[in-house]
Protein backbone atom coordinates (compact mmCIF):
# COMPACT_ATOMS: atom_id res chain seq x y z
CA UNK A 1 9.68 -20.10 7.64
CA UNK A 2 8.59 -18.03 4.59
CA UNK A 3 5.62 -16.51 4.36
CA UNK A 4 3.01 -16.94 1.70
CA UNK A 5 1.90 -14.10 -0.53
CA UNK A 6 -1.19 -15.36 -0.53
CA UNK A 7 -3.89 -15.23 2.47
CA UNK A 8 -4.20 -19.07 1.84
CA UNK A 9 -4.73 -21.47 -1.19
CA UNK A 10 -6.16 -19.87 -3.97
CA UNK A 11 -6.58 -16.58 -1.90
CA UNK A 12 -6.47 -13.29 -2.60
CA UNK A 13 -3.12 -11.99 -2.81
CA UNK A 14 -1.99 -9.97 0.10
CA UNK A 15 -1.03 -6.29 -0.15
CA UNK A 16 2.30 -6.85 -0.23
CA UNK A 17 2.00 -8.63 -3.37
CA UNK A 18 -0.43 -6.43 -4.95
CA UNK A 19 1.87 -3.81 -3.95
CA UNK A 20 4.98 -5.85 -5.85
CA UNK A 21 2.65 -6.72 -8.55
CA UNK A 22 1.89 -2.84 -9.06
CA UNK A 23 5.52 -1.84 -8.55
CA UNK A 24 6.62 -4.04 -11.44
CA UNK A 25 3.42 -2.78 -13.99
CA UNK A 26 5.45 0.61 -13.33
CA UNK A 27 8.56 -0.33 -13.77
CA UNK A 28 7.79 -1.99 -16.83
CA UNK A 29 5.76 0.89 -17.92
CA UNK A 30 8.17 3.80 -17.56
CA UNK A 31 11.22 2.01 -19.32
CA UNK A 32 8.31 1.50 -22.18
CA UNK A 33 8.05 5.45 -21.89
CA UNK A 34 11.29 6.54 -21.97
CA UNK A 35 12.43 4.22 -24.45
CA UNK A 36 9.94 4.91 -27.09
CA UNK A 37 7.81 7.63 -25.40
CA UNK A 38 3.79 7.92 -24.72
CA UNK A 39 2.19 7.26 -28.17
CA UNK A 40 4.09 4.13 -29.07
CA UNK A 41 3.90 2.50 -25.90
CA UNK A 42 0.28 0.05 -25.38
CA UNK A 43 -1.72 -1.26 -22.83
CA UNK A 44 -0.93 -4.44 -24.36
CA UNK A 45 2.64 -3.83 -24.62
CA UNK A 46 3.09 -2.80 -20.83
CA UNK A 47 0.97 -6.15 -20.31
CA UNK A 48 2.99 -8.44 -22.14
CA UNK A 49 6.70 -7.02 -21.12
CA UNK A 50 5.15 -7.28 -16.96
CA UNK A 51 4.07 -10.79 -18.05
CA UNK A 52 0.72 -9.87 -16.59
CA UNK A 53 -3.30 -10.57 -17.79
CA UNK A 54 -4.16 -7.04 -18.81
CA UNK A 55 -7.43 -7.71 -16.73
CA UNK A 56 -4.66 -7.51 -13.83
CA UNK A 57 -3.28 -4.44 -15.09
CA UNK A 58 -6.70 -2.90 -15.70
CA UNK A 59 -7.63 -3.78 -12.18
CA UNK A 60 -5.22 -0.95 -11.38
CA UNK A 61 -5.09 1.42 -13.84
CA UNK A 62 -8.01 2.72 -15.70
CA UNK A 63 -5.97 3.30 -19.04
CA UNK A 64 -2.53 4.06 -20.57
CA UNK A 65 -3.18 7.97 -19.06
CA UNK A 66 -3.72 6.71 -15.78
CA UNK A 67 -0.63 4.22 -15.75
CA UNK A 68 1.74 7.68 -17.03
CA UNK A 69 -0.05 9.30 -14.07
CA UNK A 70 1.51 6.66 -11.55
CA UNK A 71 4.67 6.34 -12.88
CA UNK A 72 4.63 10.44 -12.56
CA UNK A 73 3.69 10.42 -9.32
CA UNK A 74 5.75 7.22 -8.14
CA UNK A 75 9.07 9.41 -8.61
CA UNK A 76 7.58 12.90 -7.59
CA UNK A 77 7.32 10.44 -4.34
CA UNK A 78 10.68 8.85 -4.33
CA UNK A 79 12.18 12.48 -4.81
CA UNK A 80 10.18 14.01 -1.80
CA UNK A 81 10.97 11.10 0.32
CA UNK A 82 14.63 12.01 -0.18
CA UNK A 83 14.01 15.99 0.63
CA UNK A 84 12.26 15.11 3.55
CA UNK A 85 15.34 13.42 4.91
CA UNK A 86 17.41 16.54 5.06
CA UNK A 87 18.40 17.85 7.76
CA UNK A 88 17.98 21.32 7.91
CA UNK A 89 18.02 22.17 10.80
CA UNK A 90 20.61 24.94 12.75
CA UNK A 91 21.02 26.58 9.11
CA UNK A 92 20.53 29.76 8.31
CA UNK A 93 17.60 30.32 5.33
CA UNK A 94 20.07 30.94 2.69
CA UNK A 95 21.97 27.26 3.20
CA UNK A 96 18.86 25.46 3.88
CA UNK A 97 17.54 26.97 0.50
CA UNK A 98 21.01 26.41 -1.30
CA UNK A 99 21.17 22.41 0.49
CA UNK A 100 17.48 22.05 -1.29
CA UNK A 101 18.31 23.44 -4.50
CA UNK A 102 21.38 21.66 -4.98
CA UNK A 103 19.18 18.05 -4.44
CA UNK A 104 16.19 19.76 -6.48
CA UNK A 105 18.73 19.78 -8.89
CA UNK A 106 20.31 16.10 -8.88
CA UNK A 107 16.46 15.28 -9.00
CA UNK A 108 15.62 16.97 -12.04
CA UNK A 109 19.43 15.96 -13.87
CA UNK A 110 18.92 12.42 -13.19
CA UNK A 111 19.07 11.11 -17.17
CA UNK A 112 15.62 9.27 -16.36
CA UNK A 113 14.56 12.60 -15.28
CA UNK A 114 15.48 13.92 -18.08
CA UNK A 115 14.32 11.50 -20.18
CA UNK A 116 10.73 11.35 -18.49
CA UNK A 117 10.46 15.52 -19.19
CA UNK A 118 11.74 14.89 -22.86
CA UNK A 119 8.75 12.40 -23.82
CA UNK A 120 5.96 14.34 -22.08
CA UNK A 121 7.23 17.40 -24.03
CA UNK A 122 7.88 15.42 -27.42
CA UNK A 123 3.51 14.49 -26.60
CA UNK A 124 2.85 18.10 -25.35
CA UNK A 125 0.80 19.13 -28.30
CA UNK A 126 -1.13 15.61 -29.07
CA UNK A 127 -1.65 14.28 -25.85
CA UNK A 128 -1.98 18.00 -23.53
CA UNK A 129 -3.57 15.96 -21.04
CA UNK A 130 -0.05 14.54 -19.98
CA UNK A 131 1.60 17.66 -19.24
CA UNK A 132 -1.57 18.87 -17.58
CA UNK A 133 -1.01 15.91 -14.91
CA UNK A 134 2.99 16.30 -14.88
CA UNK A 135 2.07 20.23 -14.08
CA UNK A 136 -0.47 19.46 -11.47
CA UNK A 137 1.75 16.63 -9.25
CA UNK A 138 5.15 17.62 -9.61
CA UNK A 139 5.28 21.68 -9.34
CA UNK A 140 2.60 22.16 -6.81
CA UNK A 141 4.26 19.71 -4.39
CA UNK A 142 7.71 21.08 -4.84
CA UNK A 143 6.37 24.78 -4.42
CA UNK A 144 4.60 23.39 -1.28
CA UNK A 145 8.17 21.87 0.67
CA UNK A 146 9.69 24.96 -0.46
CA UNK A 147 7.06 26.65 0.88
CA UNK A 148 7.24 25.39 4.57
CA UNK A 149 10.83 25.90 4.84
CA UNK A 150 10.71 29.46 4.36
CA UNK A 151 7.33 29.38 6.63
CA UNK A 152 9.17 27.80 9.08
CA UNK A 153 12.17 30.05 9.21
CA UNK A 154 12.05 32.99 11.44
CA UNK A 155 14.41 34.66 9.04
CA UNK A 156 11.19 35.00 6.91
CA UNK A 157 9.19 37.98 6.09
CA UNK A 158 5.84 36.47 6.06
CA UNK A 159 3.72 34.28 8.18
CA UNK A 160 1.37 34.11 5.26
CA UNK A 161 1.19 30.59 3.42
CA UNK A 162 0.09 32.52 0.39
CA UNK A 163 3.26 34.44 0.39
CA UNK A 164 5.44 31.81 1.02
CA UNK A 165 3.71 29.86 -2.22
CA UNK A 166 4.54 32.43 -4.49
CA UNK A 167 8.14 32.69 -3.42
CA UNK A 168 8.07 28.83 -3.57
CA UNK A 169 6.98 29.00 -6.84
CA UNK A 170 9.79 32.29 -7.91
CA UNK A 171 12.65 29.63 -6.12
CA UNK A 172 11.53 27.23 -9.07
CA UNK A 173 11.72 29.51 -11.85
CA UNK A 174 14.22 31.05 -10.68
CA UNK A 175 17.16 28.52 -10.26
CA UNK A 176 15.45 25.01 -11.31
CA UNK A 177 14.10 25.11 -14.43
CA UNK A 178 16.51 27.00 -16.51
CA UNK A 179 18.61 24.19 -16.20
CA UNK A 180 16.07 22.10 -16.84
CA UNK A 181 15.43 23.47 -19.94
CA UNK A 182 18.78 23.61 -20.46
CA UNK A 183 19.16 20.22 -20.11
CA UNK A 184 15.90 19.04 -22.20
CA UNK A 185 17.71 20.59 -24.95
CA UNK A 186 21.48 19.71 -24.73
CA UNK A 187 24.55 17.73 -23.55
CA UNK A 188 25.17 16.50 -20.20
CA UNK A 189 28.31 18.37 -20.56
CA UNK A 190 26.86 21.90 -21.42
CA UNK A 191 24.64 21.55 -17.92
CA UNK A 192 27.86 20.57 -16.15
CA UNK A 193 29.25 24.06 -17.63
CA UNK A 194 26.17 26.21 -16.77
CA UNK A 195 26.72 25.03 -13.35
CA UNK A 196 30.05 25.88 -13.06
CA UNK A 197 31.45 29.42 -10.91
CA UNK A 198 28.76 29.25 -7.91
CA UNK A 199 25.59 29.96 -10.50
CA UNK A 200 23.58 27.97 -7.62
CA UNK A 201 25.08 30.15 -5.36
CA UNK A 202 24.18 33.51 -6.94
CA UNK A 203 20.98 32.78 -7.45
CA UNK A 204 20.05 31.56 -4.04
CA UNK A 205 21.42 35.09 -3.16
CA UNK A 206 19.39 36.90 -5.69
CA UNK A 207 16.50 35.34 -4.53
CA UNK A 208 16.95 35.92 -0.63
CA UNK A 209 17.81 39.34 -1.51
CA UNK A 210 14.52 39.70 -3.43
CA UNK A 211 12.25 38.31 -0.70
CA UNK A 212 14.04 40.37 2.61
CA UNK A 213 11.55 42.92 3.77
């Protein structure tokens, strides 16, 4: 027999449901965003399309800001949840570093990806407050799982966390977001050429060559 979502007639809604409920506001909400991007899109607008009272919606989310925030966050999840799942282990640094950047990189390339980066960036300069929040969950939690692989590695050169941030951070610049910003700014088909001739592969070498003791 089914259950109810409910914790009896006219009851509060369980969290399951409040969980759906919230799960649909965002879905709603980031097809809003990438289709038209942060300025255009409305409270009322993410209200109506969710077919919800916005009293529901501000229940959860403060304001517009706060509903960007959670749809940021919602995928920075989803992604980690994925790089969690590999399995690293009986690797040598190098391929655990090159198996990470290669799914950093089908992350990043996804066209909502890509889509998501494109409208904070278009709203960079009126509305600084969304990159600030992009900056603060996305990169800092990346730099952190890169982080604990090296850590972890006894092919590393430093049991210091603070070390192992920096290089975290140098493994994103390094071989992540160039082709990001390559792919911000052109064709599907021009990232599929930058990629091309072991570029991945290279740099995952420069990089390990720059960190050995």
């Amino acid at each position: 027999m089914r259950q109810s979502t409910k914790s009896g007639s006219g009851g509060r809604p369980t969290q399951e449901a409040t969980a759906q409920l919230s799960g649909k506001i965002l879905d709603v909400a980031e097809s809003l965003f990438l289709a038209q991007g942060f300025e255009r899109t409305s409270i009322d607008q993410i209200a109506t399309t969710a077919r919800v009272a916005k009293r529901t919606l501000y229940a959860r989310f403060a304001d517009k800001e706060a509903v960007f925030d959670a749809v940021v966050k919602r995928r920075i999840d989803n992604n980690l949840l994925e790089i969690d799942s590999l399995d690293l282990q009986g690797l040598k640094l190098e391929d655990k570093l090159l198996k990470l950047a290669y799914l950093l990189l089908e992350h990043i390339l996804q066209p909502q990806a890509i889509e998501l980066d494109r409208a904070i960036t278009a709203e960079a300069v009126r509305f600084p407050n969304l990159a600030r929040l992009y900056r603060e969950h996305a990169a800092p939690r990346y730099i952190g799982y890169i982080a604990r692989v090296l850590i972890s590695s006894s092919e590393y050169y430093s049991s210091e966390q603070g070390d192992a941030q920096r290089d975290g951070s140098n493994f994103l610049v390094l071989i992540v977001l160039p082709l990001l910003r390559t792919a911000l700014f052109s064709t599907p088909d021009q990232v599929r050429r930058e990629l091309e001739g072991g570029v991945i592969e290279d740099r995952v070498r420069f990089f390990m060559n720059g960190i050995r003791p």
